[in-house]
C-alpha atoms as a PDB file:
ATOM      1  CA  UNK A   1      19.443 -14.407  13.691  1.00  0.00           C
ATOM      2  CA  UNK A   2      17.753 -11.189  13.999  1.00  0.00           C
ATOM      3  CA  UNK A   3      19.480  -7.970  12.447  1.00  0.00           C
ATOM      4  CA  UNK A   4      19.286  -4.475  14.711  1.00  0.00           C
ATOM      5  CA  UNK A   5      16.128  -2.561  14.779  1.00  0.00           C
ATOM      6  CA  UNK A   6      16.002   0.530  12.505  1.00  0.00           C
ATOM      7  CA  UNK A   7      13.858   3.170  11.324  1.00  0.00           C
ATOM      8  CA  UNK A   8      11.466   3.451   9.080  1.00  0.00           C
ATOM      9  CA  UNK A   9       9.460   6.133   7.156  1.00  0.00           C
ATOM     10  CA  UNK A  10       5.873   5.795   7.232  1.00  0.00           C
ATOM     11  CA  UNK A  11       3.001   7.246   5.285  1.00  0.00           C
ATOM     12  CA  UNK A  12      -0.509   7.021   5.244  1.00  0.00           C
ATOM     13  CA  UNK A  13      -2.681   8.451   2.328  1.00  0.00           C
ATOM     14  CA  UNK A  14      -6.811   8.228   1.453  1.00  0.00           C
ATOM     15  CA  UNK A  15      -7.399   7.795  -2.268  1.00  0.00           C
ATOM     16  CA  UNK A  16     -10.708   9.404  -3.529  1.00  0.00           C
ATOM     17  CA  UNK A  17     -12.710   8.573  -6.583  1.00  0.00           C
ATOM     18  CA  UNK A  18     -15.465  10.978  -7.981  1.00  0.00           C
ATOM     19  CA  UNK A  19     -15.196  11.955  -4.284  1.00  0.00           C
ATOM     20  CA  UNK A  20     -15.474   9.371  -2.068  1.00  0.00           C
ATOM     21  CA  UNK A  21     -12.686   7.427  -0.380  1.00  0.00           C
ATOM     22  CA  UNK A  22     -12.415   4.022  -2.083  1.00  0.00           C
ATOM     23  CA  UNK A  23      -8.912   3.140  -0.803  1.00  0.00           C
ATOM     24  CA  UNK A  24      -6.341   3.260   2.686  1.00  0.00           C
ATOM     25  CA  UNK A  25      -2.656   2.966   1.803  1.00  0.00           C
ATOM     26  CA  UNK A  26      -0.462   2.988   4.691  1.00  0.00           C
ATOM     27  CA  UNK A  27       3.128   2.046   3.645  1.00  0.00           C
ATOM     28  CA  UNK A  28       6.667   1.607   5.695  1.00  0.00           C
ATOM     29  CA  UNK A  29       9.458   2.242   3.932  1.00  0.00           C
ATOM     30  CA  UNK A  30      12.967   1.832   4.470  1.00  0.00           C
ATOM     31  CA  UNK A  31      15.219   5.075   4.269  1.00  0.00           C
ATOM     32  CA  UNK A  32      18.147   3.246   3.665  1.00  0.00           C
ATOM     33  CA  UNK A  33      16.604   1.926  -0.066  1.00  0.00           C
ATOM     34  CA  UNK A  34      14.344   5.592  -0.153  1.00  0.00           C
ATOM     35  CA  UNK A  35      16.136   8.019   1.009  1.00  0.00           C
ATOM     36  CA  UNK A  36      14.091  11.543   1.025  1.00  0.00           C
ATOM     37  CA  UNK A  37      10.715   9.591   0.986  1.00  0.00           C
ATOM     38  CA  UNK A  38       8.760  11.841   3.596  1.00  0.00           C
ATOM     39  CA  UNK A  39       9.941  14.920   1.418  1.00  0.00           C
ATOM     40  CA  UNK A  40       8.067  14.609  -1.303  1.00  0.00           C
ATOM     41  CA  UNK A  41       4.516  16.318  -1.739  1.00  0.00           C
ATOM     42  CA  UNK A  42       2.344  13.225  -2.656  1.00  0.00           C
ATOM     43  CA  UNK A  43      -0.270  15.702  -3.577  1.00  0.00           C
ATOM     44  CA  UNK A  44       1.778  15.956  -6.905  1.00  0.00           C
ATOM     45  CA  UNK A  45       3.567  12.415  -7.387  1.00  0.00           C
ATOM     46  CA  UNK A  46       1.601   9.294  -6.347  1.00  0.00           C
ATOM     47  CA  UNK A  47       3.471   7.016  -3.620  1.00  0.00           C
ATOM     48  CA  UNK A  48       4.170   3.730  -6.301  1.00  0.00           C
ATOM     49  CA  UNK A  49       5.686   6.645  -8.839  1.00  0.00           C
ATOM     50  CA  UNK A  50       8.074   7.756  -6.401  1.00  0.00           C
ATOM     51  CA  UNK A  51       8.878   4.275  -5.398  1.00  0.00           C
ATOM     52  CA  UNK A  52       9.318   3.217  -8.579  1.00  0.00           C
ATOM     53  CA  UNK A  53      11.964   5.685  -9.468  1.00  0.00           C
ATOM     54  CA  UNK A  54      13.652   5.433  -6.166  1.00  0.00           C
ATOM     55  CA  UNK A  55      14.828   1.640  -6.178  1.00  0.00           C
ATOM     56  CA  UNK A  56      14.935  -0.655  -7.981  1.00  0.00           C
ATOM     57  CA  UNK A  57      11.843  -3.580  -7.178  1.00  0.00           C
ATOM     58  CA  UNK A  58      12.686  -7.405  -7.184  1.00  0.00           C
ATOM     59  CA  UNK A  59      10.236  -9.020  -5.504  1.00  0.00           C
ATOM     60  CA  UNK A  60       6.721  -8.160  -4.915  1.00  0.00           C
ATOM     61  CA  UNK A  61       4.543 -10.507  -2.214  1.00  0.00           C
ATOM     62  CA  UNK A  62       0.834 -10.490  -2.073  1.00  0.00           C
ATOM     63  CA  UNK A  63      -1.835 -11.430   0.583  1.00  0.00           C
ATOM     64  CA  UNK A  64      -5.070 -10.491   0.318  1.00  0.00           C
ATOM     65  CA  UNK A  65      -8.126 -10.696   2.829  1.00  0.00           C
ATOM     66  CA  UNK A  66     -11.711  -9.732   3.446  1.00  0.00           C
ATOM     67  CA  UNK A  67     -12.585  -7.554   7.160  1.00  0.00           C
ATOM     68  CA  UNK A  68     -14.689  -4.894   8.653  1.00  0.00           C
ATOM     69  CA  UNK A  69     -12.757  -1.616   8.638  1.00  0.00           C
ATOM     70  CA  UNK A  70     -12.930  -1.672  12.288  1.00  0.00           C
ATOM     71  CA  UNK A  71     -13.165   2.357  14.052  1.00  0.00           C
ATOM     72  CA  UNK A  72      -9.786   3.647  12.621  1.00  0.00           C
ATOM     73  CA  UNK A  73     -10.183   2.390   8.689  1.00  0.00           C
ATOM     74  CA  UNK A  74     -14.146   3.549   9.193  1.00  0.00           C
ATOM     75  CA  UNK A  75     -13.343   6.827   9.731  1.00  0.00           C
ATOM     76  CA  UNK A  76     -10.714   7.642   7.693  1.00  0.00           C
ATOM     77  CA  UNK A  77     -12.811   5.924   5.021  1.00  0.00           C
ATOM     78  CA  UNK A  78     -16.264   7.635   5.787  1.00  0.00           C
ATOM     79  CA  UNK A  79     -18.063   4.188   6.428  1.00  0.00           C
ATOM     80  CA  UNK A  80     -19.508   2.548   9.396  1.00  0.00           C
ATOM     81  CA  UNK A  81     -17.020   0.154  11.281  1.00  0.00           C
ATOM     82  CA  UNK A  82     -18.715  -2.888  10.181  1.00  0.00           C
ATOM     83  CA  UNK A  83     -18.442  -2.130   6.224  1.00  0.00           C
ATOM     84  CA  UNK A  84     -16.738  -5.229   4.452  1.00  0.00           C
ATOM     85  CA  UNK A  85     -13.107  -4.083   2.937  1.00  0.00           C
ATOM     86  CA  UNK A  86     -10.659  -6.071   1.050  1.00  0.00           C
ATOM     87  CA  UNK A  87      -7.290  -5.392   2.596  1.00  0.00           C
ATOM     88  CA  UNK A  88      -4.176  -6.059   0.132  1.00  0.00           C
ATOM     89  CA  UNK A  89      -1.148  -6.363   2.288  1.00  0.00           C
ATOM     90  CA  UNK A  90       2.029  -5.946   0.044  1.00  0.00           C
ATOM     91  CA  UNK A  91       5.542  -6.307   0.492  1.00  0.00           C
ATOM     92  CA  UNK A  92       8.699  -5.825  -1.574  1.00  0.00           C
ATOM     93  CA  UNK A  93      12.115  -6.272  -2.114  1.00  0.00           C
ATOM     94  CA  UNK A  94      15.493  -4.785  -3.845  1.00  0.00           C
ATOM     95  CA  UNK A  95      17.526  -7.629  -3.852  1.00  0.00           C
ATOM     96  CA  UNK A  96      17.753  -9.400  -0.556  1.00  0.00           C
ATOM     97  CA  UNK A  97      16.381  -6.244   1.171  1.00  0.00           C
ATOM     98  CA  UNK A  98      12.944  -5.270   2.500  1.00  0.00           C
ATOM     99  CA  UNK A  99      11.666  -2.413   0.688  1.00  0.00           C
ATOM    100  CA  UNK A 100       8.182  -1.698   1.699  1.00  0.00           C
ATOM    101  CA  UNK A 101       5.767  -3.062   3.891  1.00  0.00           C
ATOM    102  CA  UNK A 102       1.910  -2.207   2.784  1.00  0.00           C
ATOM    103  CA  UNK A 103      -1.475  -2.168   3.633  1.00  0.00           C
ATOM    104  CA  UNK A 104      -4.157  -1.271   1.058  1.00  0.00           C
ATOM    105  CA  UNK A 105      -7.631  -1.067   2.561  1.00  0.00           C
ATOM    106  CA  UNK A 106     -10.674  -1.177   0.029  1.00  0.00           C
ATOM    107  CA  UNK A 107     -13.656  -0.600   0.768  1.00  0.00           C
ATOM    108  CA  UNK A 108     -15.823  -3.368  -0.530  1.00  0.00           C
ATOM    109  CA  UNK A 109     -18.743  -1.680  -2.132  1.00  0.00           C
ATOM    110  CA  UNK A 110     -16.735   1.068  -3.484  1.00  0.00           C
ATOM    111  CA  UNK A 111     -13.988  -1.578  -5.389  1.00  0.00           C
ATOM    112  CA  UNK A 112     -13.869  -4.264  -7.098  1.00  0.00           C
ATOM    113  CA  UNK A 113     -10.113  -5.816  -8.149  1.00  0.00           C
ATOM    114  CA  UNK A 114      -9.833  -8.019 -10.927  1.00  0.00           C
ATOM    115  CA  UNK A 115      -7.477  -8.760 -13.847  1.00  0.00           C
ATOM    116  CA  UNK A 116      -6.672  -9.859 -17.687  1.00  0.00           C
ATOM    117  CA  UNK A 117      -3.744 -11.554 -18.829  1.00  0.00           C
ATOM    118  CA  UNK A 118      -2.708 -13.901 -20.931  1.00  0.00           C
ATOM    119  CA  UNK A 119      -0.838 -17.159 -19.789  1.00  0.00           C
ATOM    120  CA  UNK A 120       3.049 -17.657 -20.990  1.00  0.00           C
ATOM    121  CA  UNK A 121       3.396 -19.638 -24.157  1.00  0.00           C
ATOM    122  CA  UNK A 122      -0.276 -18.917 -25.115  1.00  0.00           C
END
């Protein structure tokens, strides 16, 4: 059973790093969880900060991917079409509501992602 179509708020910043784009975020986010969202001047408060504070996240899901930016990515980006990006799609959760829907585009030979952590119990 599907539930009736709503709204959404939808944003979609470039990230720079020592001046070049390195990363795409376009996120959808639901009003009824983040109210105000499209106010706020993400100039002076990052996206995920304003998220944070706004509700409340339960579940995160991750999928990640490797593809050309394709003409819309490229340009936004300031690399040719066929440059190699990892793309981090992302969605959460408060509670058994949808929170955010994400895209994170990379671009490959301006990123790298990794991580360090240490195993439960260890």
């Amino acid at each position: 059973e599907f539930s009736a179509v709503k709204p959404v708020d939808h944003s979609v910043v470039v990230h720079h790093e020592n001046g070049l784009p390195v990363q795409l975020e376009e996120r959808y986010v639901n009003p009824g969880l983040v109210p105000g969202y499209l106010d706020q001047d993400f100039a002076a408060i990052t996206t995920f900060d304003y998220l944070q504070g706004a509700t409340p996240l339960t579940e995160v899901e991750h999928l990640i991917s490797a593809e050309p930016a394709g003409a819309a990515r490229a340009a936004l980006l300031g690399v040719e079409p066929s440059e190699s990006c990892l793309v981090l799609n992302r969605k959460t959760w408060t509670g058994p509501v949808v929170a955010t829907v994400n895209t994170f585009t990379y671009v490959g030979s301006r990123y790298a992602l990794g991580s360090r952590y240490r195993p439960n119990g260890r």
